[in-house]
C-alpha atoms as a PDB file:
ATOM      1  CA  UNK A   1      -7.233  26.706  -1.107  1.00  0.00           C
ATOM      2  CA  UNK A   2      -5.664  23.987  -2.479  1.00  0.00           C
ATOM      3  CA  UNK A   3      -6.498  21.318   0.480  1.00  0.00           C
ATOM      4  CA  UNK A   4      -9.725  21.766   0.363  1.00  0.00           C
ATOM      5  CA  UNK A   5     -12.128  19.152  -1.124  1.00  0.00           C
ATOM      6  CA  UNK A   6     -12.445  19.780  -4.894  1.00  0.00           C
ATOM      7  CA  UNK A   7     -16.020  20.072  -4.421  1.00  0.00           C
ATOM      8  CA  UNK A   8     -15.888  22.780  -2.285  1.00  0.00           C
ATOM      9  CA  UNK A   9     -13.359  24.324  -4.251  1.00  0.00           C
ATOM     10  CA  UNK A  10     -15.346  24.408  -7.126  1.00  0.00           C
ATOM     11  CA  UNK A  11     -18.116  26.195  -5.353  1.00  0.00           C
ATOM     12  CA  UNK A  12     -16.013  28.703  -3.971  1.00  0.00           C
ATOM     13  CA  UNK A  13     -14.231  29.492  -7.575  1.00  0.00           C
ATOM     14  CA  UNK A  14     -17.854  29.413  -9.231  1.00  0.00           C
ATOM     15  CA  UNK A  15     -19.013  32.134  -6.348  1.00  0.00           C
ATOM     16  CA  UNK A  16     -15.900  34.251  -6.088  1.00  0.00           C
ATOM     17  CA  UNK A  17     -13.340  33.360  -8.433  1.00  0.00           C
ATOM     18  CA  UNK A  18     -13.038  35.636 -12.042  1.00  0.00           C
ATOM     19  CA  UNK A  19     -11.630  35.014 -14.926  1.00  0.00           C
ATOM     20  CA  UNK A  20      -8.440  36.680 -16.162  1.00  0.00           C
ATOM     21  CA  UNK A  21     -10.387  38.928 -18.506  1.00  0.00           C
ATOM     22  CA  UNK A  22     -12.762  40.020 -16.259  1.00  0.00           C
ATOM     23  CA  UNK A  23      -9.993  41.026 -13.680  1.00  0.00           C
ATOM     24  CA  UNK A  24      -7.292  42.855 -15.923  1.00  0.00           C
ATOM     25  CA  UNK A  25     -11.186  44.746 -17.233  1.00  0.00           C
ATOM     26  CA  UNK A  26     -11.857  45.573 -13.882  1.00  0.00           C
ATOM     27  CA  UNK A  27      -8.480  47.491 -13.087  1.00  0.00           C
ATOM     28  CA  UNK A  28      -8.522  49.006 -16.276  1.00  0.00           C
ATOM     29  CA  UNK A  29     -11.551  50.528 -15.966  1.00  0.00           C
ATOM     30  CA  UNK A  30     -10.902  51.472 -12.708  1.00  0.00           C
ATOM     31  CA  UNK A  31      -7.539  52.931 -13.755  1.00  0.00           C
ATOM     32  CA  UNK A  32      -9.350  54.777 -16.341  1.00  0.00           C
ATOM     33  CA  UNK A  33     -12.479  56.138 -14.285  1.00  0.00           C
ATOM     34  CA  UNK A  34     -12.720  60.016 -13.752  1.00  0.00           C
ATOM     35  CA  UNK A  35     -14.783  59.700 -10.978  1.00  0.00           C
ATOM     36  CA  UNK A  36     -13.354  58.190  -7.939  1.00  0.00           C
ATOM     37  CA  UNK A  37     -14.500  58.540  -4.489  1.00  0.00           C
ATOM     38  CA  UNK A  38     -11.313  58.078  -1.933  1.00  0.00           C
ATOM     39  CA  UNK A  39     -11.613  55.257   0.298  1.00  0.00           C
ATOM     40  CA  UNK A  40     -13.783  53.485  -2.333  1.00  0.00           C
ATOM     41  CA  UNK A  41     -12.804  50.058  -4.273  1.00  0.00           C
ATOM     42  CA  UNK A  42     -13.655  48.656  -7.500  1.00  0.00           C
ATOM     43  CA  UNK A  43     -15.658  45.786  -8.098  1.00  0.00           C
ATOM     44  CA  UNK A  44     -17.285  44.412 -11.737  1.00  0.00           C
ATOM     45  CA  UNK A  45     -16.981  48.078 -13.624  1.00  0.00           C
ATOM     46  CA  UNK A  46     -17.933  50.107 -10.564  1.00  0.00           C
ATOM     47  CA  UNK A  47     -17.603  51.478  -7.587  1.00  0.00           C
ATOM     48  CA  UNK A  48     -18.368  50.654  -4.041  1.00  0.00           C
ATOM     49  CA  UNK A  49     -18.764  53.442  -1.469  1.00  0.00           C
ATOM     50  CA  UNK A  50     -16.535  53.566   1.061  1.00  0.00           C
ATOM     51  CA  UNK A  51     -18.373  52.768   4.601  1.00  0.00           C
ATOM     52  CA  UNK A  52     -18.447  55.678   7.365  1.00  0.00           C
ATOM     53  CA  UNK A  53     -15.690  53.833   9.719  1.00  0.00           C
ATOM     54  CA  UNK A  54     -13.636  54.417   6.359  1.00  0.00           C
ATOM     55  CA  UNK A  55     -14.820  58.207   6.014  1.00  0.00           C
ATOM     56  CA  UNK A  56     -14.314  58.559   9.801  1.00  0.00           C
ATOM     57  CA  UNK A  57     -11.246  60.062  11.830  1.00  0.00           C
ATOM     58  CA  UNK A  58     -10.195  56.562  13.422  1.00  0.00           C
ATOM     59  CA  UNK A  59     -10.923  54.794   9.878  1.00  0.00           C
ATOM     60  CA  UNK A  60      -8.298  57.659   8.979  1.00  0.00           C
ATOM     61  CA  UNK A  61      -5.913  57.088  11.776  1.00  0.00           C
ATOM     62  CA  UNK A  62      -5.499  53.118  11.016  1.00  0.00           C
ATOM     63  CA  UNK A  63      -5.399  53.723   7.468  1.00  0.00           C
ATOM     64  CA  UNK A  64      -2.201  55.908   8.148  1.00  0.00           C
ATOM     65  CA  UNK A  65      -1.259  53.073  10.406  1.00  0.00           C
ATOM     66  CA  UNK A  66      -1.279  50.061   8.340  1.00  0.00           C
ATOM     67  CA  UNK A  67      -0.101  52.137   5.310  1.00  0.00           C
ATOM     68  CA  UNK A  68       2.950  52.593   7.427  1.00  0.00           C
ATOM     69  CA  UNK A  69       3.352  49.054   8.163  1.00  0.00           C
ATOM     70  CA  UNK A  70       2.689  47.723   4.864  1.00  0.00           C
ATOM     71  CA  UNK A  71       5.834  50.317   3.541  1.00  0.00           C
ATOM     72  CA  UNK A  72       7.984  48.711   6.287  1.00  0.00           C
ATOM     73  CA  UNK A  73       7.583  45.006   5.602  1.00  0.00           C
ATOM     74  CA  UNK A  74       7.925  45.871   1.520  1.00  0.00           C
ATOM     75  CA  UNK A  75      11.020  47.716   2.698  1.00  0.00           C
ATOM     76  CA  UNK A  76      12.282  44.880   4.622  1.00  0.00           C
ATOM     77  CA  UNK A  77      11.878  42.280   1.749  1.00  0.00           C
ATOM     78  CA  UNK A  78      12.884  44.665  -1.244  1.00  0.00           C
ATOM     79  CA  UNK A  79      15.104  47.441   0.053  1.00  0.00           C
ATOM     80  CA  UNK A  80      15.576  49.372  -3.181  1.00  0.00           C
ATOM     81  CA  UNK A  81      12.094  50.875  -2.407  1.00  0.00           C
ATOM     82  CA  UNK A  82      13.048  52.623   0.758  1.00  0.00           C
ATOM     83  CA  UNK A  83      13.130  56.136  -0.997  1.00  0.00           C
ATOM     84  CA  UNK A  84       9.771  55.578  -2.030  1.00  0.00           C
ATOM     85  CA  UNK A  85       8.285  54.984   0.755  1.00  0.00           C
ATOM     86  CA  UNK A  86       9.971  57.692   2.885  1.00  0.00           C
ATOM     87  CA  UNK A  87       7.720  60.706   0.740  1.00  0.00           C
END
């Protein structure tokens, strides 16, 4: 991000970017929500539902999948967490 133009940065922090604030509210709220629908993801206070390749068998099957990668490369830069991803 940084070697892009600083125009075009600008747009692209105006469009995306959030402040601190509004982030930390964001997973707060979310942490904090009773009503969660698995596979779904919070955005601005609220929550987006999960498409049907997410809800679907193979959307299951490569969740599984890259859950089990992403627990082997944290295991291979911070060992301690082995146990924890072993349950």
């Amino acid at each position: 991000m940084r070697d892009l133009p600083r125009a075009l940065r600008w747009i692209l922090y105006n469009l995306f970017a959030r402040t601190t604030e509004e982030g930390s509210k964001n997973l707060v709220w979310a942490s904090l929500e009773d009503k969660v629908v698995p596979g779904s993801y919070s955005s601005s206070c609220g929550f987006i539902n999960p498409s049907k390749f997410v809800l679907s068998a193979e959307g299951n099957e490569i969740q599984k999948k890259l859950w089990k990668e992403v627990g082997e490369v944290v295991v291979q830069v911070a060992p301690e967490t082995a146990s924890i991803w072993k349950s």
